[in-house]
PDB file of N, CA and C in Angstrom:
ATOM      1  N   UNK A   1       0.832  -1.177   0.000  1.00  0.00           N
ATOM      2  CA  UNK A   1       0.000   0.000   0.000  1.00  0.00           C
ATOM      3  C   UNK A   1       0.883   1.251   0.000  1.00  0.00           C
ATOM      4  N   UNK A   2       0.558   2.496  -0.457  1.00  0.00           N
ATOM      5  CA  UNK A   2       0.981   3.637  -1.157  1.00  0.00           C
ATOM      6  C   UNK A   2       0.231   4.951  -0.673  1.00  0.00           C
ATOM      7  N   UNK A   3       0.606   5.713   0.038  1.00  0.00           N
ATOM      8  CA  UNK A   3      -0.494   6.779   0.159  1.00  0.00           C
ATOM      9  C   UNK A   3      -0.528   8.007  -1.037  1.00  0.00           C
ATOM     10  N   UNK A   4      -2.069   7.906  -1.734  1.00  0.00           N
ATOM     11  CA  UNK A   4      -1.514   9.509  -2.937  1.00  0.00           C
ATOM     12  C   UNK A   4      -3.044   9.742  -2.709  1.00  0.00           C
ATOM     13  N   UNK A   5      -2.585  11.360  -2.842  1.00  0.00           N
ATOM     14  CA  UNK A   5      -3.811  12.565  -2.182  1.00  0.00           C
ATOM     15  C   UNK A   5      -4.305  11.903  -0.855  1.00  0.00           C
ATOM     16  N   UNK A   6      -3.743  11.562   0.175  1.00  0.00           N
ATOM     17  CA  UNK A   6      -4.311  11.194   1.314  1.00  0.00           C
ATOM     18  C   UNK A   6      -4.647   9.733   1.266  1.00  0.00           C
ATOM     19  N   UNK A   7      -5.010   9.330   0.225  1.00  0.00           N
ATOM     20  CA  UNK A   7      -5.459   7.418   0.246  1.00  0.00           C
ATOM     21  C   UNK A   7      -4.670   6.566   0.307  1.00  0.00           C
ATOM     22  N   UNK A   8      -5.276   5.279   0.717  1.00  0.00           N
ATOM     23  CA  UNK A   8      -4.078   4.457   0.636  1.00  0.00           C
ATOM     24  C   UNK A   8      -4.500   3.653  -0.700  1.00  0.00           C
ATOM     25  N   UNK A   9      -3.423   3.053  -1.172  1.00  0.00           N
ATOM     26  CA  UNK A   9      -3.840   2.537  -2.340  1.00  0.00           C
ATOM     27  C   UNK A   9      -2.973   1.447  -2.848  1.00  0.00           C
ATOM     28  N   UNK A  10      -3.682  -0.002  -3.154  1.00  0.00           N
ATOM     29  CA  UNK A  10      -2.874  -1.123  -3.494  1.00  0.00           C
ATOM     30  C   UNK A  10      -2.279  -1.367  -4.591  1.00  0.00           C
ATOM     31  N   UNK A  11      -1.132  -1.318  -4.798  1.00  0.00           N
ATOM     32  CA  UNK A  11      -0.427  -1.423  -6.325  1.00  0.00           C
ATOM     33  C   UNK A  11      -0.108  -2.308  -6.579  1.00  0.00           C
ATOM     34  N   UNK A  12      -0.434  -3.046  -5.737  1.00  0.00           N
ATOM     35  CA  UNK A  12      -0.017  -4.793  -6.357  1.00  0.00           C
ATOM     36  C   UNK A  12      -0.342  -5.517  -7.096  1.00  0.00           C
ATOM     37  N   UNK A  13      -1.895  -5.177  -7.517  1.00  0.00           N
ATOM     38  CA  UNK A  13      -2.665  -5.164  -8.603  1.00  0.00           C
ATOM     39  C   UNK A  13      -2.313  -4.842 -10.216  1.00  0.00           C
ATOM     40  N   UNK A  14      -1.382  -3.792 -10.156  1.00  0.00           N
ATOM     41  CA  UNK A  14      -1.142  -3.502 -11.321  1.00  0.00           C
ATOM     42  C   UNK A  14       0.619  -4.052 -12.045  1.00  0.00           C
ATOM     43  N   UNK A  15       1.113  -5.035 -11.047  1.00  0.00           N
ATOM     44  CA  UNK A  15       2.417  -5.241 -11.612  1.00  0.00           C
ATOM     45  C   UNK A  15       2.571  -5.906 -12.547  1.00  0.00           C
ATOM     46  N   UNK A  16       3.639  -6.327 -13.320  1.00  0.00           N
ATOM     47  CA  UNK A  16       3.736  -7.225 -14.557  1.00  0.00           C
ATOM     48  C   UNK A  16       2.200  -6.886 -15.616  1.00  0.00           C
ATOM     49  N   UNK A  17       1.769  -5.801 -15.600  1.00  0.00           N
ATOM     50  CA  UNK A  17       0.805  -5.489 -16.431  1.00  0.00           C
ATOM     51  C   UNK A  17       1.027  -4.445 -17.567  1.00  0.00           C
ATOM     52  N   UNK A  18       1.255  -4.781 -18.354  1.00  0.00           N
ATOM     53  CA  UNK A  18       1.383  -2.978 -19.491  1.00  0.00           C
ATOM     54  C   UNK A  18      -0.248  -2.844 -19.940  1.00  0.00           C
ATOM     55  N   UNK A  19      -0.516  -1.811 -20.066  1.00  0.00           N
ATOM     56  CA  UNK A  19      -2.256  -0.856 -20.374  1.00  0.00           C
ATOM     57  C   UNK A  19      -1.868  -0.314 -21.644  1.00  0.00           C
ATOM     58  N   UNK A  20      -2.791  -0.001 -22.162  1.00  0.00           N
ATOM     59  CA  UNK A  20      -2.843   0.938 -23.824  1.00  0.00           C
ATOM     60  C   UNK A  20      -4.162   1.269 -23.761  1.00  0.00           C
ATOM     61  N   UNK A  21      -3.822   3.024 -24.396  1.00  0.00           N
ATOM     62  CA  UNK A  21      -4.944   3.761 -24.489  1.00  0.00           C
ATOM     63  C   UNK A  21      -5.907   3.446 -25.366  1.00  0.00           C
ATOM     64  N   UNK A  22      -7.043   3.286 -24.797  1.00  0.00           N
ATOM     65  CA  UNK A  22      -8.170   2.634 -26.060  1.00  0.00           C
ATOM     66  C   UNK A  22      -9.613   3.596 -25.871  1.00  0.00           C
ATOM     67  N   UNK A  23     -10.538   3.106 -26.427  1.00  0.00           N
ATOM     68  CA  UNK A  23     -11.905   3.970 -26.327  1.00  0.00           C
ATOM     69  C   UNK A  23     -11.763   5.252 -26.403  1.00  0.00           C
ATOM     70  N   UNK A  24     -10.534   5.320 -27.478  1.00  0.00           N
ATOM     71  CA  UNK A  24     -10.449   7.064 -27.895  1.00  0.00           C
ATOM     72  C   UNK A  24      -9.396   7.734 -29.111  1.00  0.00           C
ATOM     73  N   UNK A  25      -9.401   7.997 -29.884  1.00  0.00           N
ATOM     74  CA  UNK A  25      -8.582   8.161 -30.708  1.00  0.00           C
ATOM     75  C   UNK A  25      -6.770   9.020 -30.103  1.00  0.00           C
ATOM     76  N   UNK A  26      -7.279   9.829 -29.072  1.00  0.00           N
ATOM     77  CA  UNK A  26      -6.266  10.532 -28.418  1.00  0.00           C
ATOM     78  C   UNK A  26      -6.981  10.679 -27.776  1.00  0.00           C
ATOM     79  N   UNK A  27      -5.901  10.983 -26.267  1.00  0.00           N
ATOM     80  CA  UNK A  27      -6.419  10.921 -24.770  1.00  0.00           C
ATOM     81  C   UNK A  27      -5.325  12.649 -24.149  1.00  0.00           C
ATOM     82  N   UNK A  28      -5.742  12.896 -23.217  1.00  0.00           N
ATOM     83  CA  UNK A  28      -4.606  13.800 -22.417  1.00  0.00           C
ATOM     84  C   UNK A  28      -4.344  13.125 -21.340  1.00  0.00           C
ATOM     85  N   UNK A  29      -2.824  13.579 -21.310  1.00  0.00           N
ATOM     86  CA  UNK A  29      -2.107  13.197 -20.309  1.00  0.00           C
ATOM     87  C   UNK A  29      -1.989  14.626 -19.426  1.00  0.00           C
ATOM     88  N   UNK A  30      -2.549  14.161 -18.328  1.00  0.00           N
ATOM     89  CA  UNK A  30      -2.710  15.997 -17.115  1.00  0.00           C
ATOM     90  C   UNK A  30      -1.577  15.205 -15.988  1.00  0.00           C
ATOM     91  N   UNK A  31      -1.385  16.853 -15.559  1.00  0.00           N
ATOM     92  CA  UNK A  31      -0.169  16.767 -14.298  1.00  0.00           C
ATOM     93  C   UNK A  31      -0.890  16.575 -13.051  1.00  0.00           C
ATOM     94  N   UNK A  32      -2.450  16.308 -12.921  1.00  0.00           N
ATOM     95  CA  UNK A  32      -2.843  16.566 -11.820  1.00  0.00           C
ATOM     96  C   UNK A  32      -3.956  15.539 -12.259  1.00  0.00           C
ATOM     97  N   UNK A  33      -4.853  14.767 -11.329  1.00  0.00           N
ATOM     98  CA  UNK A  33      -6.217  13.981 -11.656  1.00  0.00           C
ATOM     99  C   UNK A  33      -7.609  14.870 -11.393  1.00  0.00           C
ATOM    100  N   UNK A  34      -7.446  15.561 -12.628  1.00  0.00           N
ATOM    101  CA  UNK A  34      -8.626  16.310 -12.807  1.00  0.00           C
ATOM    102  C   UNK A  34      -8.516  16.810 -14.570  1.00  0.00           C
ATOM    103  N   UNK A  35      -9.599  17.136 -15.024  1.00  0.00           N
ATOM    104  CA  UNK A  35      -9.933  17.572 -16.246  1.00  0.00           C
ATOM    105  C   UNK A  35      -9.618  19.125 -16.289  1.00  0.00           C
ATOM    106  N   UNK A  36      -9.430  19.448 -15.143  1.00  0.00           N
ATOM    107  CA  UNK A  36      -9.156  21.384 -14.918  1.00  0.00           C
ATOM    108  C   UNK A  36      -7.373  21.418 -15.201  1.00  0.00           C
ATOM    109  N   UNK A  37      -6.899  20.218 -14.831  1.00  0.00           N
ATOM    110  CA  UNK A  37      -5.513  20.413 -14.508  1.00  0.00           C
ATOM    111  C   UNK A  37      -4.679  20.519 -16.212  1.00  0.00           C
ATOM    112  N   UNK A  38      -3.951  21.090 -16.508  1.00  0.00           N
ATOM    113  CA  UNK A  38      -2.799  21.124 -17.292  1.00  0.00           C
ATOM    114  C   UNK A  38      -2.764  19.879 -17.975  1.00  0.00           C
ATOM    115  N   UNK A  39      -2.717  19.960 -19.341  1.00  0.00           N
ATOM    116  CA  UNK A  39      -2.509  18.595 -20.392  1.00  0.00           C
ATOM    117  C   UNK A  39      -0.370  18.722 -20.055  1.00  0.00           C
ATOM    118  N   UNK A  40       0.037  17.529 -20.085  1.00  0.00           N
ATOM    119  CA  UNK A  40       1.625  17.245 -20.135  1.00  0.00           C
ATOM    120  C   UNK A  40       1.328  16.520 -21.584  1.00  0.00           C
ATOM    121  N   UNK A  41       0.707  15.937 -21.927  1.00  0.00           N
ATOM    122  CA  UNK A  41       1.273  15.183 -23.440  1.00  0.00           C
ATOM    123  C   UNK A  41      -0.347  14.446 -23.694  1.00  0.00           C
ATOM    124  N   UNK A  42       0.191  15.099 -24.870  1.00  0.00           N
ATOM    125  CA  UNK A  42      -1.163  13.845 -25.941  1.00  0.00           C
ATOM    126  C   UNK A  42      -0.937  12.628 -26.005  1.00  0.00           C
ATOM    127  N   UNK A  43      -1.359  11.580 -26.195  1.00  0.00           N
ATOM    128  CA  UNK A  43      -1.223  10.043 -26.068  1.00  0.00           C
ATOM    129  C   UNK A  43      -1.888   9.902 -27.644  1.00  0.00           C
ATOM    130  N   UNK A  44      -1.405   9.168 -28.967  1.00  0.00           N
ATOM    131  CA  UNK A  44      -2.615   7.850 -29.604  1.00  0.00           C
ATOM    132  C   UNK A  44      -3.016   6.947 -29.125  1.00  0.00           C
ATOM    133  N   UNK A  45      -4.634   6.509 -29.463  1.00  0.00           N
ATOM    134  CA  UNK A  45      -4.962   5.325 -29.521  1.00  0.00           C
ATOM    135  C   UNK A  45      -3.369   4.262 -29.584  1.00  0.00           C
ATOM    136  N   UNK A  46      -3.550   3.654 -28.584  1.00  0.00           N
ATOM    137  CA  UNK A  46      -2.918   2.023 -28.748  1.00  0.00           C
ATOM    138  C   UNK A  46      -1.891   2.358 -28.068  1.00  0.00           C
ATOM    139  N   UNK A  47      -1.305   3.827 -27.515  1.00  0.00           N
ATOM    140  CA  UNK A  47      -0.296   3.647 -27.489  1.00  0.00           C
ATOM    141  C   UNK A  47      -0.172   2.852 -25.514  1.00  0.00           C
ATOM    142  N   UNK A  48       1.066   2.264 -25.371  1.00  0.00           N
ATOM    143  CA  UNK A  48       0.812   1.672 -24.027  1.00  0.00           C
ATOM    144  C   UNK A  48       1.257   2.730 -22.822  1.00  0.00           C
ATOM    145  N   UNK A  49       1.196   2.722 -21.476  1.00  0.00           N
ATOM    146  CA  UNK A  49       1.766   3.078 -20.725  1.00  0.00           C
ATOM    147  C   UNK A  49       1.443   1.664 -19.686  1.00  0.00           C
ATOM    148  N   UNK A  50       2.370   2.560 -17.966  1.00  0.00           N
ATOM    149  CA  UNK A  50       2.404   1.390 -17.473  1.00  0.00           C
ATOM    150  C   UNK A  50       1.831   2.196 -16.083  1.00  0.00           C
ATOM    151  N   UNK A  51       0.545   1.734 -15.470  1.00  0.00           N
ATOM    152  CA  UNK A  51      -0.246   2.118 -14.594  1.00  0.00           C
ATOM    153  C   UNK A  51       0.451   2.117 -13.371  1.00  0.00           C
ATOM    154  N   UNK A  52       0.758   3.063 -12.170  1.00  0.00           N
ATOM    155  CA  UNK A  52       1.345   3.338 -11.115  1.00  0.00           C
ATOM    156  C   UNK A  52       0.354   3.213  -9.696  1.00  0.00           C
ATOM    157  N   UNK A  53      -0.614   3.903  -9.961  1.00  0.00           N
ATOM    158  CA  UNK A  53      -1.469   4.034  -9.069  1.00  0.00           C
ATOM    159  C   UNK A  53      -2.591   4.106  -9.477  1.00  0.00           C
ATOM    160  N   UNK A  54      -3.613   3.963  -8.794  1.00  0.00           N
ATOM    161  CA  UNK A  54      -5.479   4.349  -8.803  1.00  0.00           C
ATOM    162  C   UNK A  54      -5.798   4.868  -8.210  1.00  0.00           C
ATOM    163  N   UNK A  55      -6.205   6.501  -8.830  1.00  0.00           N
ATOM    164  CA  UNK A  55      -6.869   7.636  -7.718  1.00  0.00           C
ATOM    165  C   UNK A  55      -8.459   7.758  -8.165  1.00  0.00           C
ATOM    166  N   UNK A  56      -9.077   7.215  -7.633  1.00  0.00           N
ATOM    167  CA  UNK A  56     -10.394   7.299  -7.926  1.00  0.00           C
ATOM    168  C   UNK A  56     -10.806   6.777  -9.550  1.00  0.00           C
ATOM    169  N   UNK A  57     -11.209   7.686 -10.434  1.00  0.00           N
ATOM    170  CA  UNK A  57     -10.973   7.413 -11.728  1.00  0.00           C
ATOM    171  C   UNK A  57     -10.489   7.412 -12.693  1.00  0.00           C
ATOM    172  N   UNK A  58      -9.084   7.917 -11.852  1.00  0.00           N
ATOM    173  CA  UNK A  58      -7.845   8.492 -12.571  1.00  0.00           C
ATOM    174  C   UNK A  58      -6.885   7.324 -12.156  1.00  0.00           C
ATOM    175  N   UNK A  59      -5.838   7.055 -13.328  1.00  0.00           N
ATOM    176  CA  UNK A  59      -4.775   6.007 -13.193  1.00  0.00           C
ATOM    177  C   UNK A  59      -3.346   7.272 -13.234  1.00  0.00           C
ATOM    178  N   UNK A  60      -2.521   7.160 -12.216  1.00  0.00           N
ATOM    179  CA  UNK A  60      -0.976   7.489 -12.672  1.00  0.00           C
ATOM    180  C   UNK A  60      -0.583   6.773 -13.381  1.00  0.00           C
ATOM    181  N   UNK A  61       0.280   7.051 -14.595  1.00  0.00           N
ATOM    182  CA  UNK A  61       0.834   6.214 -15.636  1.00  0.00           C
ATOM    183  C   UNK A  61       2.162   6.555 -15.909  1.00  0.00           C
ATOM    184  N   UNK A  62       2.783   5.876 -16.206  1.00  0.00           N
ATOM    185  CA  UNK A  62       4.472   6.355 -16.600  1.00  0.00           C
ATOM    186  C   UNK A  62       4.431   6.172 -17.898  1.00  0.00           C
ATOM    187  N   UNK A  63       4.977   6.454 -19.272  1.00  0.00           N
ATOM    188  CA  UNK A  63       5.404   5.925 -20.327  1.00  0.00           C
ATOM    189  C   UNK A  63       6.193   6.747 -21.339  1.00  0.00           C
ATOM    190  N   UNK A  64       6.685   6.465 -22.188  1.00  0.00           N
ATOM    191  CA  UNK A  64       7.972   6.896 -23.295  1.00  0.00           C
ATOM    192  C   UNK A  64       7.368   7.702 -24.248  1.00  0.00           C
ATOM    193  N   UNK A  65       8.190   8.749 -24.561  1.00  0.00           N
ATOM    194  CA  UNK A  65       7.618   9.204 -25.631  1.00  0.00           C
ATOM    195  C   UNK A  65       9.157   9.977 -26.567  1.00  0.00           C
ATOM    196  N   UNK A  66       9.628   9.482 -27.792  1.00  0.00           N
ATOM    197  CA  UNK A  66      11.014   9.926 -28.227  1.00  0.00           C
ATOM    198  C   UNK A  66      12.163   9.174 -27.138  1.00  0.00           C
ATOM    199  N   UNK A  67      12.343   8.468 -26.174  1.00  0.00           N
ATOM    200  CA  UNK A  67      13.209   7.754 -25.230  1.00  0.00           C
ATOM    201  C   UNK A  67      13.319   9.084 -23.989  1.00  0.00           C
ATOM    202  N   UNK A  68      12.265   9.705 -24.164  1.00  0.00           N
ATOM    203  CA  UNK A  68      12.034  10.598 -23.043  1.00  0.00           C
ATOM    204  C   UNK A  68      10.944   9.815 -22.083  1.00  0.00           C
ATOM    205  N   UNK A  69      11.078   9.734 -20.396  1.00  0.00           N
ATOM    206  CA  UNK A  69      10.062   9.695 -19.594  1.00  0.00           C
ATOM    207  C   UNK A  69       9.129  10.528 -18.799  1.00  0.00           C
ATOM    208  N   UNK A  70       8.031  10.222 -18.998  1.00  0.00           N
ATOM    209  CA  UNK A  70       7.083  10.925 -18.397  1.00  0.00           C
ATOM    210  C   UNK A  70       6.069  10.652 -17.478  1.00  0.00           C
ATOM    211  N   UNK A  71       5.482  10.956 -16.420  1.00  0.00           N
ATOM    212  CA  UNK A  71       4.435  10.614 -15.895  1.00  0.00           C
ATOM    213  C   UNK A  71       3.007  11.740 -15.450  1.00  0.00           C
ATOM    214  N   UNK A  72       2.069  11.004 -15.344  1.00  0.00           N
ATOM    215  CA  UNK A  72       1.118  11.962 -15.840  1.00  0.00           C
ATOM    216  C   UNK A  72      -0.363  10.978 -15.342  1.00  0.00           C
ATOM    217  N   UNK A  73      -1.588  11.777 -15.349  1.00  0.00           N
ATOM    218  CA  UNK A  73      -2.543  11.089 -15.067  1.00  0.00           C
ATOM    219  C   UNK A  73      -3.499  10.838 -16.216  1.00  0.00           C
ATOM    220  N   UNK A  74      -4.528   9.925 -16.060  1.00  0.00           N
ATOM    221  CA  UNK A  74      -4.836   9.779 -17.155  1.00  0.00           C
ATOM    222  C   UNK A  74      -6.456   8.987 -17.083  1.00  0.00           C
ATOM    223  N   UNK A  75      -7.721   9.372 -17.231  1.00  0.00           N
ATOM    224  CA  UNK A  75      -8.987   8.495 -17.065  1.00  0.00           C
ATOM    225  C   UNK A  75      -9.088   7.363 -17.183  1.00  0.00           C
ATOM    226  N   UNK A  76      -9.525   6.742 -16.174  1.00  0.00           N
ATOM    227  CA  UNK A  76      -9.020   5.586 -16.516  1.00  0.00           C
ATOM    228  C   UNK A  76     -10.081   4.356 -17.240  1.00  0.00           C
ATOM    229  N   UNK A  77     -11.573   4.670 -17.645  1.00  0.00           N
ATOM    230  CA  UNK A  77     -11.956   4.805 -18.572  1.00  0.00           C
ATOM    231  C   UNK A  77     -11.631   4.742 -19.979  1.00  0.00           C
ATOM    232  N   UNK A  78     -10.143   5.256 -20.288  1.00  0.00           N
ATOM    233  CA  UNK A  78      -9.559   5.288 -21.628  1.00  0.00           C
ATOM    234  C   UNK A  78      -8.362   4.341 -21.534  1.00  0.00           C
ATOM    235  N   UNK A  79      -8.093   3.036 -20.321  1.00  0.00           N
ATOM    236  CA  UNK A  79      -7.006   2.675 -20.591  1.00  0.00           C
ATOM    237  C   UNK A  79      -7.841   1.135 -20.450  1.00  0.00           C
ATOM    238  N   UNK A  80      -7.043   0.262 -20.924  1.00  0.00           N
ATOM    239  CA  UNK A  80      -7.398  -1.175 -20.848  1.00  0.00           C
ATOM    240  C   UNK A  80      -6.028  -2.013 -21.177  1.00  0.00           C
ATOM    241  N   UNK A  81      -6.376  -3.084 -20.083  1.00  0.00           N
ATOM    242  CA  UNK A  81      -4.833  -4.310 -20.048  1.00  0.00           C
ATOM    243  C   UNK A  81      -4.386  -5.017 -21.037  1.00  0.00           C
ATOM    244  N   UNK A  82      -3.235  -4.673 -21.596  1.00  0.00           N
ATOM    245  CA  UNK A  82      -3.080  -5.146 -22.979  1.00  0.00           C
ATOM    246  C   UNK A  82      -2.311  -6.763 -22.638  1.00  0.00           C
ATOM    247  N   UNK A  83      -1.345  -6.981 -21.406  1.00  0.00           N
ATOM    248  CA  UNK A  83      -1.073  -8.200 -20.855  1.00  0.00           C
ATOM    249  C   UNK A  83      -0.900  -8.149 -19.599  1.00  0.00           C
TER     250      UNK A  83
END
């Protein structure tokens, strides 16, 4: 367990798992878990990231973009387990 924004939260759930953005052609990636907060990066369809945490309906996600890293939040609604 993990505490983010005050919760505790089990990540054990999400290991050995990679996610890809689906149910959307492009998604935003925000610095904060809210729709008010700041876009950090556009995502395509398909592309994968790798889920960190679960804040309500928001997933933290880490993933590559150019061999640059980033992390960022993301609905989680728009992501699904690719393995």
């Amino acid at each position: 367990m993990i505490r983010v924004h005050g919760k505790e939260v089990n990540v054990e759930k999400y290991e050995d798992k990679i996610y890809m953005i689906d149910n959307c052609k492009k998604v935003n990636v925000r610095k904060m878990p809210s729709v008010k907060s700041n876009s950090i990066k556009i995502l395509d369809r398909y592309s994968s990231v790798t889920v960190l945490v679960e804040t309500g309906d928001w997933y933290k996600v880490k993933f590559s973009v150019k061999d640059e890293e980033y992390e960022g939040y993301i609905m989680s609604k728009y992501v699904e387990v690719k393995s």
